[in-house]
Structures are given as structure tokens and as C-alpha cells.
C-alpha atoms as a PDB file:
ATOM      1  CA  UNK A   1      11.315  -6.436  -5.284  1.00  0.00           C
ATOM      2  CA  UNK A   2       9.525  -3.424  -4.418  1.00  0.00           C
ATOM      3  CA  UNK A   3       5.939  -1.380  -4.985  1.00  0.00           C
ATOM      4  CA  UNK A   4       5.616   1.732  -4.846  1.00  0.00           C
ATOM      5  CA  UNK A   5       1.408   2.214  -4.170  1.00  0.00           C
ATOM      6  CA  UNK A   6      -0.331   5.402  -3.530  1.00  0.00           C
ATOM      7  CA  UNK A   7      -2.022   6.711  -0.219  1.00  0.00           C
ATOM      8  CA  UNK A   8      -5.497   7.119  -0.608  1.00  0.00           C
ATOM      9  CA  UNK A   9      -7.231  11.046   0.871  1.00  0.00           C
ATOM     10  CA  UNK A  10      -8.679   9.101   3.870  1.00  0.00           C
ATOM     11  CA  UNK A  11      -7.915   6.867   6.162  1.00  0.00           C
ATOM     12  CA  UNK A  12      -6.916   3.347   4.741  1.00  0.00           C
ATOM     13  CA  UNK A  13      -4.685  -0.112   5.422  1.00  0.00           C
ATOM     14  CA  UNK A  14      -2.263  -1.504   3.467  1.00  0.00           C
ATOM     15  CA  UNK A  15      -4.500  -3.662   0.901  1.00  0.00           C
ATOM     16  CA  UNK A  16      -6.634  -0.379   0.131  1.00  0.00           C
ATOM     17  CA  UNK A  17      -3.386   0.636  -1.173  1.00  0.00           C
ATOM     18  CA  UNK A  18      -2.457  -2.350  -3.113  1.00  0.00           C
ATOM     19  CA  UNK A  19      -5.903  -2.482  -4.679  1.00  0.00           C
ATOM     20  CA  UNK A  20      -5.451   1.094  -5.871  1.00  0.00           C
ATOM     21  CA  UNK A  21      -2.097   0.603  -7.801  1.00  0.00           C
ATOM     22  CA  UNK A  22      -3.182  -2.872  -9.130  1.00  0.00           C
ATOM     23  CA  UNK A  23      -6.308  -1.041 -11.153  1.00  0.00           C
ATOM     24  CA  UNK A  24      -6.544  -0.510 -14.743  1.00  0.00           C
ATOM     25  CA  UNK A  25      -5.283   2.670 -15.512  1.00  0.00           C
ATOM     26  CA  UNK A  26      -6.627   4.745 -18.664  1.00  0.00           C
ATOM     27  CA  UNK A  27      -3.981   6.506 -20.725  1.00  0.00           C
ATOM     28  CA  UNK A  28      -5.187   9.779 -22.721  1.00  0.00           C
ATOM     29  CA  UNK A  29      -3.355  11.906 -25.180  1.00  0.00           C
ATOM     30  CA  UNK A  30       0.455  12.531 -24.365  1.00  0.00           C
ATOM     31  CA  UNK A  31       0.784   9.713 -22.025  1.00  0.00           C
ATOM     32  CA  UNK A  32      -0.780   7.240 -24.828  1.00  0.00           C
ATOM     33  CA  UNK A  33       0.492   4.156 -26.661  1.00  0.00           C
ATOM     34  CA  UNK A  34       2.663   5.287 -29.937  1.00  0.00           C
ATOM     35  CA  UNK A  35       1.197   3.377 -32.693  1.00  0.00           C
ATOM     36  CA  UNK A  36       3.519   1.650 -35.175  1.00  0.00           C
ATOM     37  CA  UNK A  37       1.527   1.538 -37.903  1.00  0.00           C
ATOM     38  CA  UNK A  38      -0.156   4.721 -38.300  1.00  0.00           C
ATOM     39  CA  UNK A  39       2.573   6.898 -36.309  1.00  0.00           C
ATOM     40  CA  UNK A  40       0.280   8.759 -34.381  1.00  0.00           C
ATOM     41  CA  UNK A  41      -0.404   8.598 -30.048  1.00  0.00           C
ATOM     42  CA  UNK A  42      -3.832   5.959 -29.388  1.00  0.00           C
ATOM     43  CA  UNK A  43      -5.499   6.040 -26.474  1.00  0.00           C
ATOM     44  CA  UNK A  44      -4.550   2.876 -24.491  1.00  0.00           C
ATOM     45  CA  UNK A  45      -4.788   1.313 -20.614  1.00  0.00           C
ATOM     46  CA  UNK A  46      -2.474  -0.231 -18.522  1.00  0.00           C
ATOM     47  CA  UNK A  47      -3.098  -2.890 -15.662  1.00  0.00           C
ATOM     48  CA  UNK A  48      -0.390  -4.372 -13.462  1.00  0.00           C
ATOM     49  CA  UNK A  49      -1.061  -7.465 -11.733  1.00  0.00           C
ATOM     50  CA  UNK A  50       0.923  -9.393  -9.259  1.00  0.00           C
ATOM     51  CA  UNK A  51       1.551 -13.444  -9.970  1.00  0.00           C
ATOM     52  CA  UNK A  52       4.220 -14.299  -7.687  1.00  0.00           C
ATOM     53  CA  UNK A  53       5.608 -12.207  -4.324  1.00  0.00           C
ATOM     54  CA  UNK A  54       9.410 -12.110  -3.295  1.00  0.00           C
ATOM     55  CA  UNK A  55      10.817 -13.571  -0.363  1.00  0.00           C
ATOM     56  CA  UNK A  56      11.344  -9.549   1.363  1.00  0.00           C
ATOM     57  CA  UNK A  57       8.887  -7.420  -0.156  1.00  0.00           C
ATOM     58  CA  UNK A  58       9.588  -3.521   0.116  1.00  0.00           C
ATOM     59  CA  UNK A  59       6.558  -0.943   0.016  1.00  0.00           C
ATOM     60  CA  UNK A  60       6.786   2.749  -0.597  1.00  0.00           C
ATOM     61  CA  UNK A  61       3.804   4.362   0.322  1.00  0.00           C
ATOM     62  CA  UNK A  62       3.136   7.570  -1.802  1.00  0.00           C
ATOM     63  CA  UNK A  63       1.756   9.997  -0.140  1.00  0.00           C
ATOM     64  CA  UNK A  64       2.378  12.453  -3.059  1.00  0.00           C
ATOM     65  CA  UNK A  65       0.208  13.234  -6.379  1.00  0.00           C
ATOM     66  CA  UNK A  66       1.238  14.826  -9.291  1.00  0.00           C
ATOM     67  CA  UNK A  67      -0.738  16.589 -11.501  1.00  0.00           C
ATOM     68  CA  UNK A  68      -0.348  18.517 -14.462  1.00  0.00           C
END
């Protein structure tokens, strides 16, 4: 298993970084859920959460943002 978690613009540990991938994120317009029944994009949110951790856990740190 692996995470890939952002680097925050200031100084911060590892956790910091964990905390910010594991919030809920808000998903607008393009990047929103595709509704089944009435075929159009809905504004949605997404939350990842961790139950279990592997035996060797790899962690990219991102130190790059994209924005549109």
C-alpha cells in the first residue's frame, strides 16, 4: 500500500500531512458526481479514511499543486 498526501506551505511533520489528505473534500461542477437519474453533474464530497495499515507502508509526499 501506498499514500500519496500533500505538503502543506509551511513547515509541518508527517501527521499534518496525513490529516490533510484524510479531510472531506468538496467536489464542484466538472469534478462532480454524475447523477443516474437525472443525467446531469451534482455537487458531491469525498472523504477517505484509513481502517487498517499494511505491514510496509509507502508515502509520497506531494510537494506539487495543481490548479486550473
Amino acid at each position: 500500500m501506498y499514500l500519496s498526501v500533500p505538503v502543506l506551505n509551511r513547515e509541518c511533520d508527517l501527521l499534518e500531512c496525513i490529516e490533510e489528505f484524510l479531510k472531506k473534500e468538496t467536489l464542484r461542477e466538472d469534478e462532480g458526481w454524475n447523477c443516474t437519474n437525472c443525467k446531469t453533474r451534482r455537487d458531491s464530497s469525498k472523504k477517505i479514511d484509513l481502517w487498517s495499515m499494511p505491514n510496509i507502508l509507502i508515502i509520497h509526499l506531494k510537494r506539487f499543486k495543481f490548479n486550473s
